[in-house]
N, C-alpha and C. Protein backbone atom coordinates (compact mmCIF):
# COMPACT_ATOMS: atom_id res chain seq x y z
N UNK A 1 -6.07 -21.32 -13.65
CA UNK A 1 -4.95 -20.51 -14.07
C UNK A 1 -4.03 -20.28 -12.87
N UNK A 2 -2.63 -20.29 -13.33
CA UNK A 2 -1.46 -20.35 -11.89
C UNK A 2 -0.98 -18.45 -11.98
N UNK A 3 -1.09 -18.11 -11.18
CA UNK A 3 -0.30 -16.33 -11.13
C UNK A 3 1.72 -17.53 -11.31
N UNK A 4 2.44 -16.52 -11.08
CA UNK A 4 3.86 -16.22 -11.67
C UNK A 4 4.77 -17.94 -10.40
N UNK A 5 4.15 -18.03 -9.17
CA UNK A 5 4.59 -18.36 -8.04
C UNK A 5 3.77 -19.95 -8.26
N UNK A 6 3.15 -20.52 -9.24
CA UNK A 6 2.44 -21.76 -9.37
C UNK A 6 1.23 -21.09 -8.42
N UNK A 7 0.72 -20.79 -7.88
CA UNK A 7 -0.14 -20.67 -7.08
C UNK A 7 -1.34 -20.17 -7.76
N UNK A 8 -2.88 -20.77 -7.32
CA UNK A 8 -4.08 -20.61 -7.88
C UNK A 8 -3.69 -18.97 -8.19
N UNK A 9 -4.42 -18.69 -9.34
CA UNK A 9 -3.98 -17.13 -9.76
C UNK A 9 -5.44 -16.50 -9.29
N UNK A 10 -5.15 -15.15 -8.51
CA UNK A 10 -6.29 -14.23 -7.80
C UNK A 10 -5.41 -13.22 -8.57
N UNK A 11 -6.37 -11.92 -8.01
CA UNK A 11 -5.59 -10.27 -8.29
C UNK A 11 -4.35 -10.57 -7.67
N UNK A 12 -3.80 -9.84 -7.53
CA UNK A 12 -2.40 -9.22 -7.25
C UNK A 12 -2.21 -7.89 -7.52
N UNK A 13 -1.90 -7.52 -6.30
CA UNK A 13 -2.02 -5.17 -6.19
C UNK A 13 -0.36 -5.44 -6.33
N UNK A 14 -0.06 -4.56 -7.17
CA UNK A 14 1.83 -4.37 -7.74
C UNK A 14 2.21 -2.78 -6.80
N UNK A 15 2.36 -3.42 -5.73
CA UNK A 15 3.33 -2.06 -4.82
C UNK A 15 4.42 -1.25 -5.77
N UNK A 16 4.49 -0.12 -5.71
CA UNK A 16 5.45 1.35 -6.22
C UNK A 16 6.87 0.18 -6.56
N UNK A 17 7.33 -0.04 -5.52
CA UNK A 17 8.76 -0.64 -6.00
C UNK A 17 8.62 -1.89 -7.39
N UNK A 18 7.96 -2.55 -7.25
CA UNK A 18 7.97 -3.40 -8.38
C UNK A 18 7.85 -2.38 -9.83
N UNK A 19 6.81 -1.87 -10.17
CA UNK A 19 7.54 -0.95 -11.09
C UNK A 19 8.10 -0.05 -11.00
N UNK A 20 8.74 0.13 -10.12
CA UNK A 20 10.24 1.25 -10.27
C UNK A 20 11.08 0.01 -11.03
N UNK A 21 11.41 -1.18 -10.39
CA UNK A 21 11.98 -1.94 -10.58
C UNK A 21 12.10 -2.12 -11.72
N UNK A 22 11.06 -2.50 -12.68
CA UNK A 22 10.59 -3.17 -14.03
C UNK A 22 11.07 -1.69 -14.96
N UNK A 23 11.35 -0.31 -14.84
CA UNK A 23 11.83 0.53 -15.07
C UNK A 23 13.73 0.95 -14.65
N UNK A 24 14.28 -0.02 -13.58
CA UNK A 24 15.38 0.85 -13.28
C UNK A 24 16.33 -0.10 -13.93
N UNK A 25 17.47 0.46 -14.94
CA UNK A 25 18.56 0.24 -15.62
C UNK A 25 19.39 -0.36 -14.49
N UNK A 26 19.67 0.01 -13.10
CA UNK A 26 20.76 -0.26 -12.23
C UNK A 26 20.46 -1.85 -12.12
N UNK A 27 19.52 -1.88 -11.91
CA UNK A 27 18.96 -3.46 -11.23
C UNK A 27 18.79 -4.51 -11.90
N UNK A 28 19.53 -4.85 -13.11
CA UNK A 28 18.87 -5.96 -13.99
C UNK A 28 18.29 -7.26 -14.15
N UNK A 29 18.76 -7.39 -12.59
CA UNK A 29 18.29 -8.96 -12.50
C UNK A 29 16.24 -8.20 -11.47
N UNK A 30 16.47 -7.72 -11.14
CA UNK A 30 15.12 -7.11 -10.16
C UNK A 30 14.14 -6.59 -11.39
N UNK A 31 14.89 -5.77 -12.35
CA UNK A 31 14.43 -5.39 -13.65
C UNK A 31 13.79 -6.66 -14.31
N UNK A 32 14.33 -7.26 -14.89
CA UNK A 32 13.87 -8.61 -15.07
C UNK A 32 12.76 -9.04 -15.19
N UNK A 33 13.03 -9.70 -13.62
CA UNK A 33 11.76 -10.18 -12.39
C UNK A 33 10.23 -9.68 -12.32
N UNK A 34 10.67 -8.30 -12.11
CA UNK A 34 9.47 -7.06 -12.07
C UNK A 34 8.82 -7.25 -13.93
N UNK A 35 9.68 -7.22 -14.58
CA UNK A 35 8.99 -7.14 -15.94
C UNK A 35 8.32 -8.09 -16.07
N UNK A 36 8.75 -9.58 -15.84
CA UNK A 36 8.19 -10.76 -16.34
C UNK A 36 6.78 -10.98 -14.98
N UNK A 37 7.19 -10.26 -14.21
CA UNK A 37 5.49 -10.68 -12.91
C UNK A 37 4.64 -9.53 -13.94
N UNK A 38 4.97 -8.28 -14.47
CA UNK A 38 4.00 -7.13 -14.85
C UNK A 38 3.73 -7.94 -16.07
N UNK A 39 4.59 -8.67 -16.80
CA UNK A 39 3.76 -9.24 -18.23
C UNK A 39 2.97 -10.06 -18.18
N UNK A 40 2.99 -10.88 -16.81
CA UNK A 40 2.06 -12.02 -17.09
C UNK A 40 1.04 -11.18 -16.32
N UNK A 41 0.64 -10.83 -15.21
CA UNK A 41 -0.48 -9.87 -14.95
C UNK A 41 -1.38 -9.45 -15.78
N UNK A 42 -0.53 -8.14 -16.53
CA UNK A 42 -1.33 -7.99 -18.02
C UNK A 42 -2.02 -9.08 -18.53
N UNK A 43 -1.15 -9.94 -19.06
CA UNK A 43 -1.57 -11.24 -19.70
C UNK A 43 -2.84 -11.80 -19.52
N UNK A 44 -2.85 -12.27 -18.31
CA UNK A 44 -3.69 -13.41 -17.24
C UNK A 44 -4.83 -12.43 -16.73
N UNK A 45 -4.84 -10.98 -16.96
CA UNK A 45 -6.02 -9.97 -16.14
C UNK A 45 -6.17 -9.64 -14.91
N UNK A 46 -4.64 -10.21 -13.89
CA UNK A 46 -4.71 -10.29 -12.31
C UNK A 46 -4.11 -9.43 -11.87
N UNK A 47 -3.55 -8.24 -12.38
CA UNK A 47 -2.62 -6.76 -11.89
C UNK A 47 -3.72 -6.05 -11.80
N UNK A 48 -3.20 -5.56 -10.49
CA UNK A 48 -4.11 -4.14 -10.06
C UNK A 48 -3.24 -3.27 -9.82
N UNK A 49 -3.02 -1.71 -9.47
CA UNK A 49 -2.17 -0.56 -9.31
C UNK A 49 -3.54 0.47 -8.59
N UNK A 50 -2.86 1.33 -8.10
CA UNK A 50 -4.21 2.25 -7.67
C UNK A 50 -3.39 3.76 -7.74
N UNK A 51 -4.14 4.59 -8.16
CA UNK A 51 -3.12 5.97 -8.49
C UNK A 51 -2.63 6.30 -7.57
N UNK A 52 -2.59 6.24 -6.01
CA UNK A 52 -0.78 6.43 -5.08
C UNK A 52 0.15 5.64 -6.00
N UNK A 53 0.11 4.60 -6.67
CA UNK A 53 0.99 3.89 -7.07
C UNK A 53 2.06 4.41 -7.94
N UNK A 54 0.51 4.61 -9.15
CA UNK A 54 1.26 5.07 -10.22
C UNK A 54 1.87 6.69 -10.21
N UNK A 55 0.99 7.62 -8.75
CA UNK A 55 1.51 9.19 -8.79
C UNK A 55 3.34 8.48 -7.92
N UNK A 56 3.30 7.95 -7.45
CA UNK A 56 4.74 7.64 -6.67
C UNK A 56 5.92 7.29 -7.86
N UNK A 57 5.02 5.77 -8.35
CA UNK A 57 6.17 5.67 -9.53
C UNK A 57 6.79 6.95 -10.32
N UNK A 58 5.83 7.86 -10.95
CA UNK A 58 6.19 8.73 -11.42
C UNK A 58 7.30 9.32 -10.81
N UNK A 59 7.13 10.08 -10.19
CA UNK A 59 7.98 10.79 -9.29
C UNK A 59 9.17 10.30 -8.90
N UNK A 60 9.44 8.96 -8.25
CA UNK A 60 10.75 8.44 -8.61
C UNK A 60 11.59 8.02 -9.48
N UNK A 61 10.65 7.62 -10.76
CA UNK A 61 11.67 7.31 -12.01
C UNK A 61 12.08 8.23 -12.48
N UNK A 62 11.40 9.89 -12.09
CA UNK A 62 12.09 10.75 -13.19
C UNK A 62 12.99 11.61 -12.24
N UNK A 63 13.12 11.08 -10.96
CA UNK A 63 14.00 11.99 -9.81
C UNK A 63 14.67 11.17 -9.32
N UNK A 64 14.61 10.20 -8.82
CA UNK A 64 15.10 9.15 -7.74
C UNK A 64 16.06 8.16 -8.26
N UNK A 65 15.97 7.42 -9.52
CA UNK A 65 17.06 6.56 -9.71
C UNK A 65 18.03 6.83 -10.50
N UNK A 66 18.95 5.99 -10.57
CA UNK A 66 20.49 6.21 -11.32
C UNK A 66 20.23 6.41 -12.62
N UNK A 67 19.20 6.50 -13.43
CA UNK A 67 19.19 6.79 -14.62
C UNK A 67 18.04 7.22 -15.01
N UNK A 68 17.40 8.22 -14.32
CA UNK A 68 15.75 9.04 -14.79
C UNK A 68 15.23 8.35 -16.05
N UNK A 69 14.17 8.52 -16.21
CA UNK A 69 13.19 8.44 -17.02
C UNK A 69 12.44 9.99 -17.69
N UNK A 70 12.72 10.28 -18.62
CA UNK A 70 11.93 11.76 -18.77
C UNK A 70 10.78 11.59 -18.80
N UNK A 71 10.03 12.21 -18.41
CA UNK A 71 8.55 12.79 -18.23
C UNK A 71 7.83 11.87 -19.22
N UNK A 72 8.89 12.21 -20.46
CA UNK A 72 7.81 11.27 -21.68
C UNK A 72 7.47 10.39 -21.64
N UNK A 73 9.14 9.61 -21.01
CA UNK A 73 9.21 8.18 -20.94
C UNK A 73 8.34 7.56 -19.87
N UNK A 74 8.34 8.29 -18.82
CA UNK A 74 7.21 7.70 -17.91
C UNK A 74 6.18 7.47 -17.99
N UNK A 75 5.44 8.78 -18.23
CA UNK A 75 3.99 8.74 -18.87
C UNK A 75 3.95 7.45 -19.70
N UNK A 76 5.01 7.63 -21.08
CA UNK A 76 4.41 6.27 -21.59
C UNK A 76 4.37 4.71 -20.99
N UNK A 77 5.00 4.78 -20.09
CA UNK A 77 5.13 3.55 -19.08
C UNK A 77 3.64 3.35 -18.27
N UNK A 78 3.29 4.95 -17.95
CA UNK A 78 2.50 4.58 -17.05
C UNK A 78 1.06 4.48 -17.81
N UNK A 79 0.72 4.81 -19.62
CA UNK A 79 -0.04 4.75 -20.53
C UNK A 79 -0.37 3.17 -20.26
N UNK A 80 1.07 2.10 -20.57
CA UNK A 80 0.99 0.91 -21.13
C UNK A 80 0.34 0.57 -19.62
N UNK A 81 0.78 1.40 -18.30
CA UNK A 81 0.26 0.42 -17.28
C UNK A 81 -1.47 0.34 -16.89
N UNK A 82 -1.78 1.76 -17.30
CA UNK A 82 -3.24 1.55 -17.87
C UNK A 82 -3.82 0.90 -17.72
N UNK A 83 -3.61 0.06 -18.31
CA UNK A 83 -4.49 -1.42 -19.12
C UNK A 83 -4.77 -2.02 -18.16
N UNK A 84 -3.87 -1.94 -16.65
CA UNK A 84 -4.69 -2.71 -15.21
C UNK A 84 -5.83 -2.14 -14.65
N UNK A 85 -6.07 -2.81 -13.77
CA UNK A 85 -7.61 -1.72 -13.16
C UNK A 85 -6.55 -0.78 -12.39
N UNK A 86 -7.07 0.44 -12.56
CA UNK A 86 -6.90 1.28 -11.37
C UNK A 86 -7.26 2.01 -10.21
N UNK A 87 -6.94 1.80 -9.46
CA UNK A 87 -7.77 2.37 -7.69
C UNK A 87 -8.00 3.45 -7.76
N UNK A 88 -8.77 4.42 -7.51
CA UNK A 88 -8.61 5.59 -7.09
C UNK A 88 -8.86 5.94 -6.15
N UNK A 89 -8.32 7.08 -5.29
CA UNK A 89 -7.88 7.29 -3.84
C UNK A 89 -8.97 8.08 -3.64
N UNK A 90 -10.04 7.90 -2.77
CA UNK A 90 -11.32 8.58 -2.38
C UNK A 90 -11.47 8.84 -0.71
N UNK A 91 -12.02 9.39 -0.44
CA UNK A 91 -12.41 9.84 0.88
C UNK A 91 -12.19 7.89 1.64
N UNK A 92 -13.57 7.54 0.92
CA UNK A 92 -13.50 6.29 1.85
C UNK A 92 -12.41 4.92 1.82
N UNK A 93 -11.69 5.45 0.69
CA UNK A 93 -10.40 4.81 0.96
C UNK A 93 -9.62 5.25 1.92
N UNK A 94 -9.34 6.70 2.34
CA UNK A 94 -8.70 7.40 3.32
C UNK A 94 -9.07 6.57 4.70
N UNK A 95 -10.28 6.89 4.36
CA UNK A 95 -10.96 5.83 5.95
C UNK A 95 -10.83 4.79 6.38
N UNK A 96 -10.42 3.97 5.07
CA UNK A 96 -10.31 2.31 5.32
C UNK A 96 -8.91 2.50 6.12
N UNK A 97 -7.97 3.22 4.89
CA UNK A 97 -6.30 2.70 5.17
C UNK A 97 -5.87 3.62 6.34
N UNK A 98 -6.65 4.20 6.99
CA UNK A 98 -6.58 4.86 8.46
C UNK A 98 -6.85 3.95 9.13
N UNK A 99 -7.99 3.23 8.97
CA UNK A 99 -8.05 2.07 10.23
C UNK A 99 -7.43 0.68 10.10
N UNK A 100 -6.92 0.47 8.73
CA UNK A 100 -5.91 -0.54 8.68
C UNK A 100 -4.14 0.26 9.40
N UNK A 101 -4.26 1.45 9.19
CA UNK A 101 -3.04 1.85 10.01
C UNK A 101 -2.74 1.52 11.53
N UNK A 102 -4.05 1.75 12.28
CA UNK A 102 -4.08 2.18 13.50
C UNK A 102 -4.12 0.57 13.70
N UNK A 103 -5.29 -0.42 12.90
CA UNK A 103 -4.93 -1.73 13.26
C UNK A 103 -3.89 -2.60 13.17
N UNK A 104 -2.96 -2.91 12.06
CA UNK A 104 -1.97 -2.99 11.86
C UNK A 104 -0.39 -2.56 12.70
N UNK A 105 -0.54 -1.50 12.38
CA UNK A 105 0.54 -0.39 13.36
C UNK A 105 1.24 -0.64 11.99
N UNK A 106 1.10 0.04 11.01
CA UNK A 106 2.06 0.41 10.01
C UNK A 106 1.55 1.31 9.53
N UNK A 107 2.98 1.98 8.41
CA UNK A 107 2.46 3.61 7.76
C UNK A 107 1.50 4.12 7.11
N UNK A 108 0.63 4.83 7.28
CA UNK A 108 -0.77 5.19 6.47
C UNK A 108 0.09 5.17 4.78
N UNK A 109 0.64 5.19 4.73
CA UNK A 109 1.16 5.05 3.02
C UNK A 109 1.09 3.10 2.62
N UNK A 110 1.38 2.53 3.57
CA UNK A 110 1.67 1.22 3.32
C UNK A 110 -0.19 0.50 3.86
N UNK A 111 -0.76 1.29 4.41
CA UNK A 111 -2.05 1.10 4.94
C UNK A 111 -2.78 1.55 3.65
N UNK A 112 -2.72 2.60 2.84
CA UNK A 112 -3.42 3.02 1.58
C UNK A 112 -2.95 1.92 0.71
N UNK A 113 -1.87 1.34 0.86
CA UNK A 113 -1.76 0.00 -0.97
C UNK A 113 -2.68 -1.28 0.14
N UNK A 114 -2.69 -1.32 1.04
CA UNK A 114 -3.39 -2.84 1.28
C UNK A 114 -4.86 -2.45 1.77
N UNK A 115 -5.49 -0.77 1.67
CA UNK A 115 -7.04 -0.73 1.53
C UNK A 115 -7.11 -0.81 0.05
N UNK A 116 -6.40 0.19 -1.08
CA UNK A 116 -6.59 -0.59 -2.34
C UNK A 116 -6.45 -1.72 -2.59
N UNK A 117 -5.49 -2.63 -2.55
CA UNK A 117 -5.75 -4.18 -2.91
C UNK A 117 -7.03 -5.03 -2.58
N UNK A 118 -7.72 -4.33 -1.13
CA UNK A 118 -8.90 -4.83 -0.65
C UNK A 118 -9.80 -4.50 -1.05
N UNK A 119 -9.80 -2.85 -1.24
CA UNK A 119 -10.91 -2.59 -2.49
C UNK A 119 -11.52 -3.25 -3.60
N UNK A 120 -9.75 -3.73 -4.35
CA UNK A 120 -9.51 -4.67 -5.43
C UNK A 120 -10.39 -5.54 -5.51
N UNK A 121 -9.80 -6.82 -4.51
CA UNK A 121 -10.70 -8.17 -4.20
C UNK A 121 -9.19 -9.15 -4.42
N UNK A 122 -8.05 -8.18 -4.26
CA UNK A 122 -7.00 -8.55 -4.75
C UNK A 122 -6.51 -9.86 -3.29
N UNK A 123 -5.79 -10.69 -3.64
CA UNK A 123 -5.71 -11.90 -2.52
C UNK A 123 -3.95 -11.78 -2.66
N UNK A 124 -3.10 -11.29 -2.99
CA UNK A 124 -1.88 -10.86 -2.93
C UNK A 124 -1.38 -9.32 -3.16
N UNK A 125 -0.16 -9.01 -2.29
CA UNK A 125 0.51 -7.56 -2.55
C UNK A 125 1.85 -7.98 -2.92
N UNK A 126 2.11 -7.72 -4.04
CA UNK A 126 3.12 -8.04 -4.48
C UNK A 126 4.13 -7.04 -3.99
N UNK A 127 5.02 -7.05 -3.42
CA UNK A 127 5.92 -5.67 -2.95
C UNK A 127 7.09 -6.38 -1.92
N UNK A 128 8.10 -5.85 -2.12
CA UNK A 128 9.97 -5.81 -1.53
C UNK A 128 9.44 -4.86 -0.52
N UNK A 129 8.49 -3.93 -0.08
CA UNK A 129 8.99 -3.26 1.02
C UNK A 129 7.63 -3.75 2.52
N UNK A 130 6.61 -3.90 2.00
CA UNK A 130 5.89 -4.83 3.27
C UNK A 130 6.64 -5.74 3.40
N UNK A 131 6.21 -6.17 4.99
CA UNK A 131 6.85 -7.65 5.72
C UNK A 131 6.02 -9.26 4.41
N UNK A 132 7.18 -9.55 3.87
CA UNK A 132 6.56 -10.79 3.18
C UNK A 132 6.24 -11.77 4.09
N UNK A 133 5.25 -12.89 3.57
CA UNK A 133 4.42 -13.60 4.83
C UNK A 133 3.34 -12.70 5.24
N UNK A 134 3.27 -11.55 5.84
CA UNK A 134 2.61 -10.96 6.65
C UNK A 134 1.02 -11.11 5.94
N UNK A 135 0.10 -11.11 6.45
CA UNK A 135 -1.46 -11.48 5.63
C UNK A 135 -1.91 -9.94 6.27
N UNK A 136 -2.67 -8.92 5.43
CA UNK A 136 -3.60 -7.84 6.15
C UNK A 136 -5.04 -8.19 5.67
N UNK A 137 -5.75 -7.93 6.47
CA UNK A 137 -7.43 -8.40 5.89
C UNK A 137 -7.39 -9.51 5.02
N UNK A 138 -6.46 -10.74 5.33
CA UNK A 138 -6.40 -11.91 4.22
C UNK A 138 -5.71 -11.72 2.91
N UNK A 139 -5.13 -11.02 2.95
CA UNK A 139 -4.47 -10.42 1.74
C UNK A 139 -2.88 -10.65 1.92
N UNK A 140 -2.17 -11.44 1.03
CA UNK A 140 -1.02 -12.28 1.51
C UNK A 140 0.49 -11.36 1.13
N UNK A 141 0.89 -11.02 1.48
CA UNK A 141 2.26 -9.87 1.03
C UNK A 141 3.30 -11.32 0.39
N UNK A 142 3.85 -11.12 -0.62
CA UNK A 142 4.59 -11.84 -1.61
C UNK A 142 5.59 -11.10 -1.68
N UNK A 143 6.93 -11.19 -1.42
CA UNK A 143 8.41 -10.37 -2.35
C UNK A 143 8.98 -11.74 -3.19
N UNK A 144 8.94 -10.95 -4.54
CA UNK A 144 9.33 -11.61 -5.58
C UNK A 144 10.44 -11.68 -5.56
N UNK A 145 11.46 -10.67 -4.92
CA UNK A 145 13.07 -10.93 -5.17
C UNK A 145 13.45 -11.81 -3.72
């Protein structure tokens, strides 16, 4: 099976911006993009999210972009997103993405999505705001736009 990029299909962890994206009215061509990588995910069983993800998304679709999302509407977004596995943020995740911080030298926020993806077993981070190219613990950063 190929993920979205032809490439042998593994997990793939969907960084905060991709679904903001797949949610924001301003962006339609990014809108798009983001929708059609989150449908085939679903699809194929290779999307992961971990709740920083989905508590962030929240919070920006219904504050942050040019055209909110109400409460309802999110939730139900974040109902349908469900259906991926989801991470949850535990002590010893704290621990991992602390020492991927300090190893790395990037933000304990951007260090917590690439100890979840590793948690995962995920072999891509799909995300516009890590360095694309960049590999953490073998784990390959992808920007779709």
């Amino acid at each position: 099976m190929r993920n979205a990029w032809g490439d042998m299909a593994g997990r793939e962890f969907f960084d905060t911006n991709i679904l903001i994206y797949a949610s924001d009215r301003s962006e339609p061509e990014k809108q798009s993009q983001a929708r059609r990588l989150l449908k085939h995910a679903i699809e194929n069983e290779t999307g992961v999210v971990s709740a920083q993800v989905l508590s962030e998304f929240f919070t920006v679709v219904t504050r942050r972009i040019q055209e909110p999302l109400s409460i309802e509407e999110a939730e139900q977004v974040i109902e349908q997103l469900s259906i991926l596995p989801v991470v949850d943020v535990d002590m010893m995740l704290v621990r991992q993405a602390i020492g991927t911080c300090r190893r790395y030298r990037i933000s304990y926020w951007d260090a917590l999505i690439v100890a979840a993806a590793e948690k995962a077993g995920c072999t891509r981070i799909v995300s516009e705001d890590l360095n694309p190219g960049q590999t953490y613990h073998n784990i390959a950063v992808v920007n779709p736009f």
